[in-house]
C-alpha atoms as a PDB file:
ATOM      1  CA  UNK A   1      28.944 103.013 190.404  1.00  0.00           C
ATOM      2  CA  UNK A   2      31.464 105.736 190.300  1.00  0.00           C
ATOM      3  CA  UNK A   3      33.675 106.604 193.016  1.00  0.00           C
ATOM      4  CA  UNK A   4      34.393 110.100 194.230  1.00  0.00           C
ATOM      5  CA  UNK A   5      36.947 111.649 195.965  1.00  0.00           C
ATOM      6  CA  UNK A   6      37.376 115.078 197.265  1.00  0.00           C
ATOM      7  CA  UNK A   7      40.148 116.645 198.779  1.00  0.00           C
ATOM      8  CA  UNK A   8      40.532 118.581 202.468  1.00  0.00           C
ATOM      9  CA  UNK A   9      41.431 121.703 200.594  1.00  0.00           C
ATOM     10  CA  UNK A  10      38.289 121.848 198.664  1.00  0.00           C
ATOM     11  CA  UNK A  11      35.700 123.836 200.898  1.00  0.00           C
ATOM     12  CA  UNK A  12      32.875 122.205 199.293  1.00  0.00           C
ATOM     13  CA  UNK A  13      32.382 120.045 196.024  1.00  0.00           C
ATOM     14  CA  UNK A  14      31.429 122.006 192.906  1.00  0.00           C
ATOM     15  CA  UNK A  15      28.811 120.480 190.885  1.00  0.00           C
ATOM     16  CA  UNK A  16      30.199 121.513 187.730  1.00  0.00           C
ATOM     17  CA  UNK A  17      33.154 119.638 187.976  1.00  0.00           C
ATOM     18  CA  UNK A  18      31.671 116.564 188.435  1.00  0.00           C
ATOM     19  CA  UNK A  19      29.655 114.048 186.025  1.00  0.00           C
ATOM     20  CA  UNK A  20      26.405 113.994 186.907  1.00  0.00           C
ATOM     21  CA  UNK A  21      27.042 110.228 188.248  1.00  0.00           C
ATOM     22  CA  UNK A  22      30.073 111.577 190.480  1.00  0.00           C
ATOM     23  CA  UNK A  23      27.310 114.711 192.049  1.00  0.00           C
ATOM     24  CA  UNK A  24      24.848 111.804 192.937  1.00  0.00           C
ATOM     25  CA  UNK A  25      27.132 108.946 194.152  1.00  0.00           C
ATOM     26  CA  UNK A  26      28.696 111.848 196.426  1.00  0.00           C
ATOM     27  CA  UNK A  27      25.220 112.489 198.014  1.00  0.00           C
ATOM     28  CA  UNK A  28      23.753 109.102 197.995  1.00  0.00           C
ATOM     29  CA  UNK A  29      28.134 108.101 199.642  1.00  0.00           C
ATOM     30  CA  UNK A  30      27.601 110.857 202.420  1.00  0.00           C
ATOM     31  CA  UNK A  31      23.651 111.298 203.202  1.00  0.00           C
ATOM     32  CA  UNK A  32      23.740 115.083 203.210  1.00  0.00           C
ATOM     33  CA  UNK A  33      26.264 117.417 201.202  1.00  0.00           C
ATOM     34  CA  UNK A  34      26.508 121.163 200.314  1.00  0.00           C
ATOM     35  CA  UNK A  35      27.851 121.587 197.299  1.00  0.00           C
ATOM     36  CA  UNK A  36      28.795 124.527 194.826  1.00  0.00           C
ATOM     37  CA  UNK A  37      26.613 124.989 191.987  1.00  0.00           C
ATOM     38  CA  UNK A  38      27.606 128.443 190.261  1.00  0.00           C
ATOM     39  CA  UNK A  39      29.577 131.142 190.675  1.00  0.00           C
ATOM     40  CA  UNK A  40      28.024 132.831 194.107  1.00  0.00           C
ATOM     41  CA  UNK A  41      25.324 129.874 194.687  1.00  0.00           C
ATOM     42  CA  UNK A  42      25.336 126.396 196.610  1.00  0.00           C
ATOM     43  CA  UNK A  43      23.008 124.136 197.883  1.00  0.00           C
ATOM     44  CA  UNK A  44      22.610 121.418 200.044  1.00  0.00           C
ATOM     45  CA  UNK A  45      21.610 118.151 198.708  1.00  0.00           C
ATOM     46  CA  UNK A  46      20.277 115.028 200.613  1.00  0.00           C
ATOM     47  CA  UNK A  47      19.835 111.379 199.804  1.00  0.00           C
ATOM     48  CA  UNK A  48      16.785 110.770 202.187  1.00  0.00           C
ATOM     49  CA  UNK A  49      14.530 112.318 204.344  1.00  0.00           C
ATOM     50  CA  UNK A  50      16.402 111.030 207.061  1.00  0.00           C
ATOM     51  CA  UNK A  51      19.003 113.806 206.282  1.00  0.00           C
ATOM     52  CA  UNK A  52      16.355 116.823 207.267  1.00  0.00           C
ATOM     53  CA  UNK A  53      15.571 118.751 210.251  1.00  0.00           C
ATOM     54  CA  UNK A  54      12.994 116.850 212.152  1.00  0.00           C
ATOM     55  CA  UNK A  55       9.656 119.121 211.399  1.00  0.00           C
ATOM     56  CA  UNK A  56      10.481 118.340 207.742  1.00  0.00           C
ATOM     57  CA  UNK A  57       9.024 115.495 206.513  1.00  0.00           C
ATOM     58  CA  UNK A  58       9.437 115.385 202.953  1.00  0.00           C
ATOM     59  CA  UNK A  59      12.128 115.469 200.143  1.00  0.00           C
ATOM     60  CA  UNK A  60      11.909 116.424 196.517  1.00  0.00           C
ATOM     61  CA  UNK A  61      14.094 116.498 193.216  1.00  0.00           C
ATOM     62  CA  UNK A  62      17.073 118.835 193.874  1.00  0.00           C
ATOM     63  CA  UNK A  63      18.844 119.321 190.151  1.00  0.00           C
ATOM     64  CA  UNK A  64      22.181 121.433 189.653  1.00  0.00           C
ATOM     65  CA  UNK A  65      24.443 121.731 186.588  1.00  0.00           C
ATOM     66  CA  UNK A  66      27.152 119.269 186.198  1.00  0.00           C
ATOM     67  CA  UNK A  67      29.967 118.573 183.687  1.00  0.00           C
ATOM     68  CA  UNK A  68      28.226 116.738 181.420  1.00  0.00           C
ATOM     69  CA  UNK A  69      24.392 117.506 182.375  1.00  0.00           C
ATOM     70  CA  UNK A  70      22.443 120.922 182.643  1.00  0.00           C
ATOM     71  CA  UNK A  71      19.760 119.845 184.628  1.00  0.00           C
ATOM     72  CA  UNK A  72      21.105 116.824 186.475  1.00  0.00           C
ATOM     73  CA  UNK A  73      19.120 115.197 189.682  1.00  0.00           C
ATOM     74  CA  UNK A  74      22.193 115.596 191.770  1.00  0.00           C
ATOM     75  CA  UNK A  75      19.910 114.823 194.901  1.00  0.00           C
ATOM     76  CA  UNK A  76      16.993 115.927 197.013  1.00  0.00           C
ATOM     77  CA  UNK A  77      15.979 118.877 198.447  1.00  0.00           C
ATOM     78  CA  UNK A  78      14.001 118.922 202.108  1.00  0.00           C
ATOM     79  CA  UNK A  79      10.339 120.679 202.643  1.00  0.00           C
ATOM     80  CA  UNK A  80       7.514 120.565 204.561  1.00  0.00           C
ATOM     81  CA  UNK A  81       4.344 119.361 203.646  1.00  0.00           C
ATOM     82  CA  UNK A  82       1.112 121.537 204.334  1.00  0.00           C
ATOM     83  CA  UNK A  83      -0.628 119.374 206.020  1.00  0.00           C
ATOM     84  CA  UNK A  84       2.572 118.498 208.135  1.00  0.00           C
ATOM     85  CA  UNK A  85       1.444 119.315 211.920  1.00  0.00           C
END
């Protein structure tokens, strides 16, 4: 598994510095993570369901660019199901 390790002075952890390994051991280390993904764009990434808002109940896919993958499955991304009442 590869370790990660991000510095105080880094706001948030940009995707496309990382290996596509490093993005996902990063969420799957810390539950729920924002992270920079492009020039003016982040998103927030999450290992589990467990890491949404309560009236989501849900998670899907969540891919960003990394260092050494376009289209990497850095994490997942929450949402609510229609049928969620």
């Amino acid at each position: 598994m590869a370790s990660v390790s991000v510095t105080h002075a880094q706001a948030r952890p940009d995707t496309r510095q990382l290996t596509c390994a490093q993005a996902q051991a990063l969420v799957k280390q810390r539950g729920s993570v924002v992270m920079t993904t492009g020039p003016t764009t982040f998103e927030k990434f999450v290992a589990t369901s467990n890491y949404c808002s309560p009236d989501v109940n849900m998670v899907r896919p969540k891919f960003a660019p990394t260092k050494d993958n376009k289209k990497c499955a850095v994490g997942n991304q929450c949402f609510r199901s229609r049928n969620f009442r």
